[in-house]
PDB file of N, CA and C in Angstrom:
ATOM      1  N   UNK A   1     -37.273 -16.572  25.819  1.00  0.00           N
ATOM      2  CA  UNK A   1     -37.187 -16.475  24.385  1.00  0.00           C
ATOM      3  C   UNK A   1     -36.215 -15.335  24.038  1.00  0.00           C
ATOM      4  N   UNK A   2     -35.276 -15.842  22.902  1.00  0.00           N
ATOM      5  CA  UNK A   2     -34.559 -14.671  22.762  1.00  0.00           C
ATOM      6  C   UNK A   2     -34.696 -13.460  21.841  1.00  0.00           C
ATOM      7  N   UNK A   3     -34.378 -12.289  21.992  1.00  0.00           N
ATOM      8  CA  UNK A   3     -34.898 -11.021  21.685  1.00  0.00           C
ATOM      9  C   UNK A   3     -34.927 -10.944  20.151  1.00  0.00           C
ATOM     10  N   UNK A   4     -35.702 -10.344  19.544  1.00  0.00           N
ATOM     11  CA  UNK A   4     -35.348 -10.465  18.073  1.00  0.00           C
ATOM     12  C   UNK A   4     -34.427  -9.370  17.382  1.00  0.00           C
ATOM     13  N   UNK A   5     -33.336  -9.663  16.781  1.00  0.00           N
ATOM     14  CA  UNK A   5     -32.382  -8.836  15.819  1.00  0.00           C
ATOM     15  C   UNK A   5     -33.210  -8.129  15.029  1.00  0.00           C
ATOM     16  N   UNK A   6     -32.690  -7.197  14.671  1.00  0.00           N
ATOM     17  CA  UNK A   6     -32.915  -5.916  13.423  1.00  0.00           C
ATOM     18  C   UNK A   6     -31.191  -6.022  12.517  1.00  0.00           C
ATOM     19  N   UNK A   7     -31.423  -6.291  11.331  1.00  0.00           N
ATOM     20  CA  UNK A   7     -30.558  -5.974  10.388  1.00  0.00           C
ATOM     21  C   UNK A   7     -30.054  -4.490  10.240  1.00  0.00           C
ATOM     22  N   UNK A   8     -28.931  -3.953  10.234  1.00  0.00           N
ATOM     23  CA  UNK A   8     -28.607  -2.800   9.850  1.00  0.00           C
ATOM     24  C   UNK A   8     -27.289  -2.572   9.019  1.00  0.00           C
ATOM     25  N   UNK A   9     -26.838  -1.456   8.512  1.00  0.00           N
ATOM     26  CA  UNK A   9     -25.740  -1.772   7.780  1.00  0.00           C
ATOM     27  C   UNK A   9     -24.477  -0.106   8.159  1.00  0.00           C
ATOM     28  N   UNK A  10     -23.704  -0.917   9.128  1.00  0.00           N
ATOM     29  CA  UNK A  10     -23.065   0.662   9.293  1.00  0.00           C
ATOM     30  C   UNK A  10     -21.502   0.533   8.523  1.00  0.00           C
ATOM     31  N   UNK A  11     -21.219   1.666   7.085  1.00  0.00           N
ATOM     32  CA  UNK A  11     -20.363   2.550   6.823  1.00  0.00           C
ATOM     33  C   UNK A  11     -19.939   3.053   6.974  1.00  0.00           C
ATOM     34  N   UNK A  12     -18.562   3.389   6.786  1.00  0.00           N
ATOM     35  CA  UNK A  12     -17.298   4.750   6.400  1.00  0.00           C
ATOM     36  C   UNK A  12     -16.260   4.136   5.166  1.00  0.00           C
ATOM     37  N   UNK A  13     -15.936   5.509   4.618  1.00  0.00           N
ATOM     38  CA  UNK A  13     -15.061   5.642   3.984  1.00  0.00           C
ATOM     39  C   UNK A  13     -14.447   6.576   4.213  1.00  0.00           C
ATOM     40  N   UNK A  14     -13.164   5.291   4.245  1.00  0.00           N
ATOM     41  CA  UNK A  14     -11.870   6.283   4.509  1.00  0.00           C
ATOM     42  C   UNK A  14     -11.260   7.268   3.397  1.00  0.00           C
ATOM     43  N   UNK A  15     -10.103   7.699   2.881  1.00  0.00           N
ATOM     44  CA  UNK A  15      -9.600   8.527   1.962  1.00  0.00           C
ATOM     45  C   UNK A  15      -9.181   7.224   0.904  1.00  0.00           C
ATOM     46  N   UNK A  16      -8.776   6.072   1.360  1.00  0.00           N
ATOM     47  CA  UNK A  16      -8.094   5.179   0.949  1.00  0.00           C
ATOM     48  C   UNK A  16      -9.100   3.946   0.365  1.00  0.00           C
ATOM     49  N   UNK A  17      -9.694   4.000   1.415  1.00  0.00           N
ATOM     50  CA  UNK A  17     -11.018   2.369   1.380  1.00  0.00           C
ATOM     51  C   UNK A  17     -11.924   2.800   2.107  1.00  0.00           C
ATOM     52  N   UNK A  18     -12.822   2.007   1.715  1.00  0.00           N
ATOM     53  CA  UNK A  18     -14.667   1.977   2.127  1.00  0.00           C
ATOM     54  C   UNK A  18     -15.060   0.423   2.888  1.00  0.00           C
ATOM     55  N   UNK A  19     -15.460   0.554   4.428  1.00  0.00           N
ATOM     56  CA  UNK A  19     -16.214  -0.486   4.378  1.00  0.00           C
ATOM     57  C   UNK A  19     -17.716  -0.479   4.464  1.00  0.00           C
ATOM     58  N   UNK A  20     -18.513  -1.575   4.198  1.00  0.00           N
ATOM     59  CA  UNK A  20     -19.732  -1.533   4.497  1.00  0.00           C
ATOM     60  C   UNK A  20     -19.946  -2.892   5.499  1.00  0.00           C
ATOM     61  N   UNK A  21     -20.337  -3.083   6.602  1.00  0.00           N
ATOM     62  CA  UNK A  21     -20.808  -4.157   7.032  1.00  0.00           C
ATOM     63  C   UNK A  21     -22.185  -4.265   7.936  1.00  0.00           C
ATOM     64  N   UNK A  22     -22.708  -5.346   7.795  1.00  0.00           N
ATOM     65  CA  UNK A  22     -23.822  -5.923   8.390  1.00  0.00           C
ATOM     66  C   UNK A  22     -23.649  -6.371   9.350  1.00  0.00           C
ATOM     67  N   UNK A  23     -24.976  -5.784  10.571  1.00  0.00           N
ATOM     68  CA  UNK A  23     -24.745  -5.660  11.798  1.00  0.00           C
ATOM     69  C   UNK A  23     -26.235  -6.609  12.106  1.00  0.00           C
ATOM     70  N   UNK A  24     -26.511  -7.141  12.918  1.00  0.00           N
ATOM     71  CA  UNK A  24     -27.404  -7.066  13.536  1.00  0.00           C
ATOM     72  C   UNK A  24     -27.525  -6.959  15.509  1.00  0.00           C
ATOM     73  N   UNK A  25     -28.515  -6.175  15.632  1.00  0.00           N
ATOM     74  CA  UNK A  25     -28.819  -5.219  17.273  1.00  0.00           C
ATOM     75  C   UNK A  25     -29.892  -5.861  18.075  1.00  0.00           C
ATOM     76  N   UNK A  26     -30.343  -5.615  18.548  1.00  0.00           N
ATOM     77  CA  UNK A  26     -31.730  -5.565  19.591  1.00  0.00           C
ATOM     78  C   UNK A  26     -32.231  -4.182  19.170  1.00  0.00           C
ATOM     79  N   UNK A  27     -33.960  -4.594  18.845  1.00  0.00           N
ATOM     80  CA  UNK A  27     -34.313  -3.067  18.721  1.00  0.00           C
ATOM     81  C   UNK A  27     -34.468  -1.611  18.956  1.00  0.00           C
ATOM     82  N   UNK A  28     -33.939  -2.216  20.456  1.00  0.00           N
ATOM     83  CA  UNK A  28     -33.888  -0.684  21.543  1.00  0.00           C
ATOM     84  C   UNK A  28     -32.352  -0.195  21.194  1.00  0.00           C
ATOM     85  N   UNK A  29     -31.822  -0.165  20.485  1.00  0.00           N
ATOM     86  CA  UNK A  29     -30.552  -0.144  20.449  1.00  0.00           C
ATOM     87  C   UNK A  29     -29.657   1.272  20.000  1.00  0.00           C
ATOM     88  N   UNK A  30     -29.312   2.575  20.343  1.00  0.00           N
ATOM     89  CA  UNK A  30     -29.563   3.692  19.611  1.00  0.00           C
ATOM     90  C   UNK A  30     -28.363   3.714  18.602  1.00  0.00           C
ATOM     91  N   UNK A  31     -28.219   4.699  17.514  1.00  0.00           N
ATOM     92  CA  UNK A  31     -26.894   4.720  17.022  1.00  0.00           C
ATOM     93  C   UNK A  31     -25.808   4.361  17.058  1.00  0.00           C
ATOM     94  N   UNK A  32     -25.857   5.203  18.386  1.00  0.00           N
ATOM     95  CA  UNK A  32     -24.177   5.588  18.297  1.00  0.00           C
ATOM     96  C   UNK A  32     -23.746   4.085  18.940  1.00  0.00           C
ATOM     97  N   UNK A  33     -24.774   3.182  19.927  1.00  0.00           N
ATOM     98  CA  UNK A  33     -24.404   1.686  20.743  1.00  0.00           C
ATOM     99  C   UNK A  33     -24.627   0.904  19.293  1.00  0.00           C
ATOM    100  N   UNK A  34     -25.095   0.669  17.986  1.00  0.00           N
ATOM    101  CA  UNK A  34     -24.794   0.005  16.808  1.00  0.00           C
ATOM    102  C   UNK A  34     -23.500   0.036  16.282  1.00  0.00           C
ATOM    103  N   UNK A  35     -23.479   1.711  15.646  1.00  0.00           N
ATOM    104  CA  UNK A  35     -21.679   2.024  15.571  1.00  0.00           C
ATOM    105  C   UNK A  35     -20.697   1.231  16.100  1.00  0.00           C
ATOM    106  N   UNK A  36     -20.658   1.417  17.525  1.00  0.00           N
ATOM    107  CA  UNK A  36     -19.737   0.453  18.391  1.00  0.00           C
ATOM    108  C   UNK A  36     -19.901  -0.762  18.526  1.00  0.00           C
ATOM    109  N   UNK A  37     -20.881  -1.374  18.435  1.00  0.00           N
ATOM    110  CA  UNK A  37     -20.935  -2.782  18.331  1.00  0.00           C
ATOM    111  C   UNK A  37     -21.063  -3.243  17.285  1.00  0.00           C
ATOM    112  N   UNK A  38     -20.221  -2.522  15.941  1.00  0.00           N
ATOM    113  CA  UNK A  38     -20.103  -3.044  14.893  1.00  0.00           C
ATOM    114  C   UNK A  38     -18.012  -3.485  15.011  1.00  0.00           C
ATOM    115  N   UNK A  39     -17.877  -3.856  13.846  1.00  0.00           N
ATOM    116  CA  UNK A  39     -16.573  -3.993  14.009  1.00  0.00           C
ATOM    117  C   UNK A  39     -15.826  -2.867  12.894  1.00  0.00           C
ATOM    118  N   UNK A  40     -16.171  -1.768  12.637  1.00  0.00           N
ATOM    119  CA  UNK A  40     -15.796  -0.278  12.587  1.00  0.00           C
ATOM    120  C   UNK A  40     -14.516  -0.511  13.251  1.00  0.00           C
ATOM    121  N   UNK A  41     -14.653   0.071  14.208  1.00  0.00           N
ATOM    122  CA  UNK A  41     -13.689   0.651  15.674  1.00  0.00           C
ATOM    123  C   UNK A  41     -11.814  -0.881  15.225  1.00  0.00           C
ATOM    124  N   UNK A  42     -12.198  -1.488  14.526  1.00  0.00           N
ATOM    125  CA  UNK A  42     -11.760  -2.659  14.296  1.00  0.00           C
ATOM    126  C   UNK A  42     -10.471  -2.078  13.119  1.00  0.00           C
ATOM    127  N   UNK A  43     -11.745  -2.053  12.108  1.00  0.00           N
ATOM    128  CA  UNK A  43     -11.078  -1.814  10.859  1.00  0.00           C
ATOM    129  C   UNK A  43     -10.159  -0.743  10.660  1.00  0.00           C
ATOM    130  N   UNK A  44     -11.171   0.268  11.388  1.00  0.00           N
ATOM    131  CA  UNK A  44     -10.012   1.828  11.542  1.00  0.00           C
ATOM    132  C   UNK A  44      -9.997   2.506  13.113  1.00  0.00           C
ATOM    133  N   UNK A  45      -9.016   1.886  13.778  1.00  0.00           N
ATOM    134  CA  UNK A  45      -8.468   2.098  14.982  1.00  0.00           C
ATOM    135  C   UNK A  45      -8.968   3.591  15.459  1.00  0.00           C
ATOM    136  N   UNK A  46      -8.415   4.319  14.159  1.00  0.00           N
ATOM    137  CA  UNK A  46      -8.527   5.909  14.163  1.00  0.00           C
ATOM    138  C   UNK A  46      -9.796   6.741  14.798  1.00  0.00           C
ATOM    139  N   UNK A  47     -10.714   5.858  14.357  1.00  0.00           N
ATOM    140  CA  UNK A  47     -12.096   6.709  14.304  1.00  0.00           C
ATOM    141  C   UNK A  47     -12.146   6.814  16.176  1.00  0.00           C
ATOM    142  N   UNK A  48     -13.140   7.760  16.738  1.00  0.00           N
ATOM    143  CA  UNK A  48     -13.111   7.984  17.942  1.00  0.00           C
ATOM    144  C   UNK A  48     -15.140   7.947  18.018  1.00  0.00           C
ATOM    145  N   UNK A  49     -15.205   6.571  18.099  1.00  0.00           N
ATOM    146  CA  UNK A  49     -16.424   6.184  18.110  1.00  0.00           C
ATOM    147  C   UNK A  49     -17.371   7.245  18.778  1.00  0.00           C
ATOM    148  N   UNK A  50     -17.078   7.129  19.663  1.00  0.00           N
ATOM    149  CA  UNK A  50     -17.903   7.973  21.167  1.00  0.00           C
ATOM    150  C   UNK A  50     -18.210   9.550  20.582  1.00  0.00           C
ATOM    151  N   UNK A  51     -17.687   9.888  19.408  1.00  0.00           N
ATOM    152  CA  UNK A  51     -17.749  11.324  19.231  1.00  0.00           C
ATOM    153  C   UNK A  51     -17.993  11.437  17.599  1.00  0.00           C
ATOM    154  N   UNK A  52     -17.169  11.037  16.686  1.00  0.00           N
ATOM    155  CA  UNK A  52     -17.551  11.027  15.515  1.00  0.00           C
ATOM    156  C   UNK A  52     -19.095  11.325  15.117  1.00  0.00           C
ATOM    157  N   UNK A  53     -19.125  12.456  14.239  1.00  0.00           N
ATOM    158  CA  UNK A  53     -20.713  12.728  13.292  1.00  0.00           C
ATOM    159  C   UNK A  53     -21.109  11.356  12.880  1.00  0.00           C
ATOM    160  N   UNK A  54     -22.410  11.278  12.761  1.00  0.00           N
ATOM    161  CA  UNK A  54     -23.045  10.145  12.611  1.00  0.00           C
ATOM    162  C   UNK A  54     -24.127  10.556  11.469  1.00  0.00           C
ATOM    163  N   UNK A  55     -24.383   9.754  10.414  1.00  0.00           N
ATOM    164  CA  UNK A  55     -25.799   9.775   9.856  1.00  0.00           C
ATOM    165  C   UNK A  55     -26.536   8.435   9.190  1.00  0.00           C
ATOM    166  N   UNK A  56     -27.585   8.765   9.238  1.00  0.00           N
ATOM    167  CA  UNK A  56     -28.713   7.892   8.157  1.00  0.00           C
ATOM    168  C   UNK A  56     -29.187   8.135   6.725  1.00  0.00           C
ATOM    169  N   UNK A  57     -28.362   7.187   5.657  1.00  0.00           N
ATOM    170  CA  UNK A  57     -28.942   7.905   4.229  1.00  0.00           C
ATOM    171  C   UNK A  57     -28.598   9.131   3.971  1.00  0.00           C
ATOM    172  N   UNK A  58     -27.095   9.380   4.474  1.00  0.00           N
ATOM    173  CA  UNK A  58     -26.724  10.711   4.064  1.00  0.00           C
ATOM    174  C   UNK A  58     -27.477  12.260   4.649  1.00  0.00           C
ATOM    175  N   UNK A  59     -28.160  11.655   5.718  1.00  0.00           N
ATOM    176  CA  UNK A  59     -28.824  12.939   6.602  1.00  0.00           C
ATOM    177  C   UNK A  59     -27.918  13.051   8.078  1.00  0.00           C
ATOM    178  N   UNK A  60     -27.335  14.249   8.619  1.00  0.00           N
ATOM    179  CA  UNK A  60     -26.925  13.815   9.862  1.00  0.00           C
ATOM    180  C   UNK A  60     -27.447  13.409  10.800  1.00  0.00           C
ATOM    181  N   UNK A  61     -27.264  12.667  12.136  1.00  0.00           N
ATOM    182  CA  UNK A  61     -28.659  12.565  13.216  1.00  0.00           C
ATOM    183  C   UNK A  61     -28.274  14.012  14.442  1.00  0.00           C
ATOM    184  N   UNK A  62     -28.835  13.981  14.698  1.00  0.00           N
ATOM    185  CA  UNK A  62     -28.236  15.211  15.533  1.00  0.00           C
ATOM    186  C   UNK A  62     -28.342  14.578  16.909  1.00  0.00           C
ATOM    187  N   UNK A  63     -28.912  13.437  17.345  1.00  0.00           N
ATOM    188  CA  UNK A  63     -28.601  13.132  18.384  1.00  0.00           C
ATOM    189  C   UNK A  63     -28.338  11.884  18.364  1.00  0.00           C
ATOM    190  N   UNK A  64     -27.679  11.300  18.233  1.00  0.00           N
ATOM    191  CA  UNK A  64     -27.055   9.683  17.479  1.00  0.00           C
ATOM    192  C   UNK A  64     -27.355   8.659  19.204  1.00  0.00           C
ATOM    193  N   UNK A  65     -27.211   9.056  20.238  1.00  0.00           N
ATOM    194  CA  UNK A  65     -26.951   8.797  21.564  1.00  0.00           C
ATOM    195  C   UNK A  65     -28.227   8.364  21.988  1.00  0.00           C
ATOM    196  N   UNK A  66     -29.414   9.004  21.473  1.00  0.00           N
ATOM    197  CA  UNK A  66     -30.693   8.718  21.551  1.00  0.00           C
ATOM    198  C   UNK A  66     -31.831   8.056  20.748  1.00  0.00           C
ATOM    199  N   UNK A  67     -31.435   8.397  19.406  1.00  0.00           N
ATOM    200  CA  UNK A  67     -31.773   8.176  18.392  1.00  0.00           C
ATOM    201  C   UNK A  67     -31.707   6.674  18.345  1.00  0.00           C
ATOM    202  N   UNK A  68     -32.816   5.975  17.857  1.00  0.00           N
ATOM    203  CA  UNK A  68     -33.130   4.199  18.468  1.00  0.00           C
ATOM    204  C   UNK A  68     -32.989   3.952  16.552  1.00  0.00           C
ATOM    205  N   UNK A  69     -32.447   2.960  16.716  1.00  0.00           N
ATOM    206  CA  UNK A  69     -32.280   2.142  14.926  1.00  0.00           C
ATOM    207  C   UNK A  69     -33.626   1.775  14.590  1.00  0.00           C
ATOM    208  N   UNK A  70     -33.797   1.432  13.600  1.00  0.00           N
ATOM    209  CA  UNK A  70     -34.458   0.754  12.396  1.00  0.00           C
ATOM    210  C   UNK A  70     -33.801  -0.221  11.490  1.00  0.00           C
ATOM    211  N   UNK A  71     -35.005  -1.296  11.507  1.00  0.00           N
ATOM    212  CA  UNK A  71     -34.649  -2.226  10.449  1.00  0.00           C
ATOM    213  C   UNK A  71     -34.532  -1.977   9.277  1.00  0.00           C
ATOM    214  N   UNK A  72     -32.731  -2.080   8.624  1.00  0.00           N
ATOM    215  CA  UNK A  72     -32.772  -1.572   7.303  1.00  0.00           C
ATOM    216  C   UNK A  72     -32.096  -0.378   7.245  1.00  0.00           C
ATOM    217  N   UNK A  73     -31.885   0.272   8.288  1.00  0.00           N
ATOM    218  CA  UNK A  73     -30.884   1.755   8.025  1.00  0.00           C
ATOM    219  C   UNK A  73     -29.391   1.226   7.903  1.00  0.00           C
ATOM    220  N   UNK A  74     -29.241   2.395   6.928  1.00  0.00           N
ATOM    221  CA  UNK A  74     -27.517   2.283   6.738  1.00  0.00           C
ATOM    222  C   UNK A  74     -26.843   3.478   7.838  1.00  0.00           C
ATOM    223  N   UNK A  75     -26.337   3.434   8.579  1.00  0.00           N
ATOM    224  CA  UNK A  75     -25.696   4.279   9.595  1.00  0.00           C
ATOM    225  C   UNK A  75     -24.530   4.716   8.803  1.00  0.00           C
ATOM    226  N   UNK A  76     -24.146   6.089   8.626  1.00  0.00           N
ATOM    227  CA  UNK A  76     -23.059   6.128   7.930  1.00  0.00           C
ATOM    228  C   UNK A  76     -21.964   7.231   9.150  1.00  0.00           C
ATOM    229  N   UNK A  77     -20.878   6.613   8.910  1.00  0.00           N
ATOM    230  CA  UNK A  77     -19.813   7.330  10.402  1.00  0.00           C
ATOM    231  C   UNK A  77     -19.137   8.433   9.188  1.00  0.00           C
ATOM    232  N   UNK A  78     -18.986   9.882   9.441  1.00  0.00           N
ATOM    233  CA  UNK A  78     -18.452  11.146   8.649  1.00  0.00           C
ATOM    234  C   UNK A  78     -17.262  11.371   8.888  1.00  0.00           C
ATOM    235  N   UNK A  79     -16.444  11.551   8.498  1.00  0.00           N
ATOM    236  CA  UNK A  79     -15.023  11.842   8.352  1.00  0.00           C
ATOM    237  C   UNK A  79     -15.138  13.836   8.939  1.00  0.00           C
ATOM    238  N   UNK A  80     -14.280  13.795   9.838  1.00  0.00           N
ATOM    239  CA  UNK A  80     -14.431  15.455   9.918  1.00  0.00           C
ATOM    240  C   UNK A  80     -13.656  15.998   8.964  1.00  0.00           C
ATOM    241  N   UNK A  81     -14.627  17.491   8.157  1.00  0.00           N
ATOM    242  CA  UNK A  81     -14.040  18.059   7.279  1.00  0.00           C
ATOM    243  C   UNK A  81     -12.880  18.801   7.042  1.00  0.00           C
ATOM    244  N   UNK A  82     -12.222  18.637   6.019  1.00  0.00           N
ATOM    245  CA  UNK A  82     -10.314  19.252   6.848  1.00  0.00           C
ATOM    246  C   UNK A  82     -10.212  20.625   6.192  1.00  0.00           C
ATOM    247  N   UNK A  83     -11.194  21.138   5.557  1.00  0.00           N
ATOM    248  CA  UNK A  83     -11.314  22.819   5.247  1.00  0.00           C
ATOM    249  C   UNK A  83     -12.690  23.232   5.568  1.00  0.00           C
ATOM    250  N   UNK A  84     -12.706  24.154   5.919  1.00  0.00           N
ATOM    251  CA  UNK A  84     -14.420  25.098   6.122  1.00  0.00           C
ATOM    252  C   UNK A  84     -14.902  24.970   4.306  1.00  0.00           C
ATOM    253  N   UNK A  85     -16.059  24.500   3.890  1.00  0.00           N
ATOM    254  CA  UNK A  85     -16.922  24.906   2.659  1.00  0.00           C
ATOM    255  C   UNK A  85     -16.881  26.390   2.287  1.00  0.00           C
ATOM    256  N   UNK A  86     -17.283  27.095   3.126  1.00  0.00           N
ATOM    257  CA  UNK A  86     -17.477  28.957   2.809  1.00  0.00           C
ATOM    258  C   UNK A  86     -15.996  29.489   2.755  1.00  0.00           C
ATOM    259  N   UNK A  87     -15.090  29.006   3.184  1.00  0.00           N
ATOM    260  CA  UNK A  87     -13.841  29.401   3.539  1.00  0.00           C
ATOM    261  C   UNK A  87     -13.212  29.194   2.076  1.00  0.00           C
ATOM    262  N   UNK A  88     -13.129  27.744   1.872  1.00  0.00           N
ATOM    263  CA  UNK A  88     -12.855  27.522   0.354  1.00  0.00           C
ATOM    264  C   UNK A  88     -13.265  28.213  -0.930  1.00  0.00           C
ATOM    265  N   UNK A  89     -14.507  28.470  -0.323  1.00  0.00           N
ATOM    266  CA  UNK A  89     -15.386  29.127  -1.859  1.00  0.00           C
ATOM    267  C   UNK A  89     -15.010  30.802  -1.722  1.00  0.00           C
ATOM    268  N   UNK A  90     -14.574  31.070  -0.594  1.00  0.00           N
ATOM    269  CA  UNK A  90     -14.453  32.933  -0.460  1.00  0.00           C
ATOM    270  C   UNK A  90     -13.039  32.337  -0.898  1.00  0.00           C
ATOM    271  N   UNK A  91     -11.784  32.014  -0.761  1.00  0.00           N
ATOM    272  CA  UNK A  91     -10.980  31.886  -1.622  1.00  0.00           C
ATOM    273  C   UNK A  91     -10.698  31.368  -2.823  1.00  0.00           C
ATOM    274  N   UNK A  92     -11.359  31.016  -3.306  1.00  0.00           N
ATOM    275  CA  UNK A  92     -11.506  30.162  -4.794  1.00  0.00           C
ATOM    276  C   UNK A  92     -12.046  31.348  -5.714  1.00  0.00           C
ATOM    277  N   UNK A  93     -13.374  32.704  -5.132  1.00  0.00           N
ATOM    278  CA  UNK A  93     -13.560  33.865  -5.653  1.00  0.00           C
ATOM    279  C   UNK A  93     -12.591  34.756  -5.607  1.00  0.00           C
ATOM    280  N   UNK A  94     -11.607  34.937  -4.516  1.00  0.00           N
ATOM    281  CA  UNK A  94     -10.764  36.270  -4.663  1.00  0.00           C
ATOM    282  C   UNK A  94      -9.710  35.771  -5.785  1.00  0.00           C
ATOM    283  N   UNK A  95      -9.286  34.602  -5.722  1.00  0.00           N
ATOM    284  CA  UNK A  95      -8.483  34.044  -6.339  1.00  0.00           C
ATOM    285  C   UNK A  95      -8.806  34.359  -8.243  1.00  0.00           C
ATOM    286  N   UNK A  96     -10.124  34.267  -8.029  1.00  0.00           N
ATOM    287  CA  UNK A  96     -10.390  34.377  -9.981  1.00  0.00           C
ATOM    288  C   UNK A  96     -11.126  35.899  -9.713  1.00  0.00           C
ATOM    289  N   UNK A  97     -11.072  36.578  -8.786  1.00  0.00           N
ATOM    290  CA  UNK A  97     -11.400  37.798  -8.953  1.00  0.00           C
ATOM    291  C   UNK A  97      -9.566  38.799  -9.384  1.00  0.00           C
ATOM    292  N   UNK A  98      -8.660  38.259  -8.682  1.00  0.00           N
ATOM    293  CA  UNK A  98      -7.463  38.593  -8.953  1.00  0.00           C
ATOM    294  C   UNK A  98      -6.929  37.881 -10.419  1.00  0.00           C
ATOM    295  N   UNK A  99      -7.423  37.005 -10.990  1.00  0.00           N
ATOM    296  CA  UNK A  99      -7.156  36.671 -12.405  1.00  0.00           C
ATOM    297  C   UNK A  99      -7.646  37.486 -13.168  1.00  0.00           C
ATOM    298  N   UNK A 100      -9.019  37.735 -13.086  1.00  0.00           N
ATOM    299  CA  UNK A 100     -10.038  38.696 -14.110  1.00  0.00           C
ATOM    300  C   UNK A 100      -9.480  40.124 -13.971  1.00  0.00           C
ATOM    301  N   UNK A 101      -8.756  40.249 -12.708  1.00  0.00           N
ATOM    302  CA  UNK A 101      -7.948  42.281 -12.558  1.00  0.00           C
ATOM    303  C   UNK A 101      -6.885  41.995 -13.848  1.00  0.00           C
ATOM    304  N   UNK A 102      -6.235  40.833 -13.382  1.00  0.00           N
ATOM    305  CA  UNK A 102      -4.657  41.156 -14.327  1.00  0.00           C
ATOM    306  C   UNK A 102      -5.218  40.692 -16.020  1.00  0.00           C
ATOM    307  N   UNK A 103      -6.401  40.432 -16.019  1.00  0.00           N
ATOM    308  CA  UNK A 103      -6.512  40.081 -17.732  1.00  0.00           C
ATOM    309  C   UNK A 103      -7.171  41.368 -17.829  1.00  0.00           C
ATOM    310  N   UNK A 104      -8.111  41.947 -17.186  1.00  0.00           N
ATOM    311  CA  UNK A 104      -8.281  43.535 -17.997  1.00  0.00           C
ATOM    312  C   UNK A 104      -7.422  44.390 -17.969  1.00  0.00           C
ATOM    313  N   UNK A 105      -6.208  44.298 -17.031  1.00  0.00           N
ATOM    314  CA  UNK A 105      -5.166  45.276 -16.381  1.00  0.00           C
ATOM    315  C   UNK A 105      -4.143  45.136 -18.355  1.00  0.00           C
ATOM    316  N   UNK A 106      -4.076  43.994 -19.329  1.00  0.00           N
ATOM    317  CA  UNK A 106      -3.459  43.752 -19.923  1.00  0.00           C
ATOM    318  C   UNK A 106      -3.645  44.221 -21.319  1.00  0.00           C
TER     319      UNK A 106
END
């Protein structure tokens, strides 16, 4: 008898376009082996399956390699970030801290 599928739905968006597609796995099946046996790797050549951040519902998994699916999760593949968050925001403050000098300086 053959094994029963689990529905899942693995995402990315690119800078440009978004896909979403429907997958179905075997239940033992972990993340990161859904990811790849979706047709992802297809659409955007780019992505480097085997390594790319991985999450569920906008949570990261921290171990995607182990981590076994569920019927019904959206797997979402993360784009790596192309500035540090804290990095941006400590320059975005000196930046209007040096505006606020030259408007009292005036």
């Amino acid at each position: 008898m053959p094994e029963p599928m689990i529905e899942i739905e693995v995402v990315y968006a690119a800078v440009d376009r978004q896909v979403l597609l429907s997958v179905a796995v075997p239940p033992d099946t972990t993340i990161r082996e859904a990811v790849k046996c979706s047709a992802m790797g297809v659409q955007f050549p780019e992505l480097d399956l085997d390594s790319c951040p991985l999450g569920i519902f906008g949570k990261a998994v921290a171990k995607p390699e182990v981590q076994l699916v569920r019927a019904g999760d959206r797997i979402e593949i993360y784009r790596p970030l192309l500035a540090d968050p804290k990095e941006v925001r400590r320059l975005r403050a000196a930046k209007a801290a040096q505006a606020r000098a030259r408007t009292s300086e005036s």
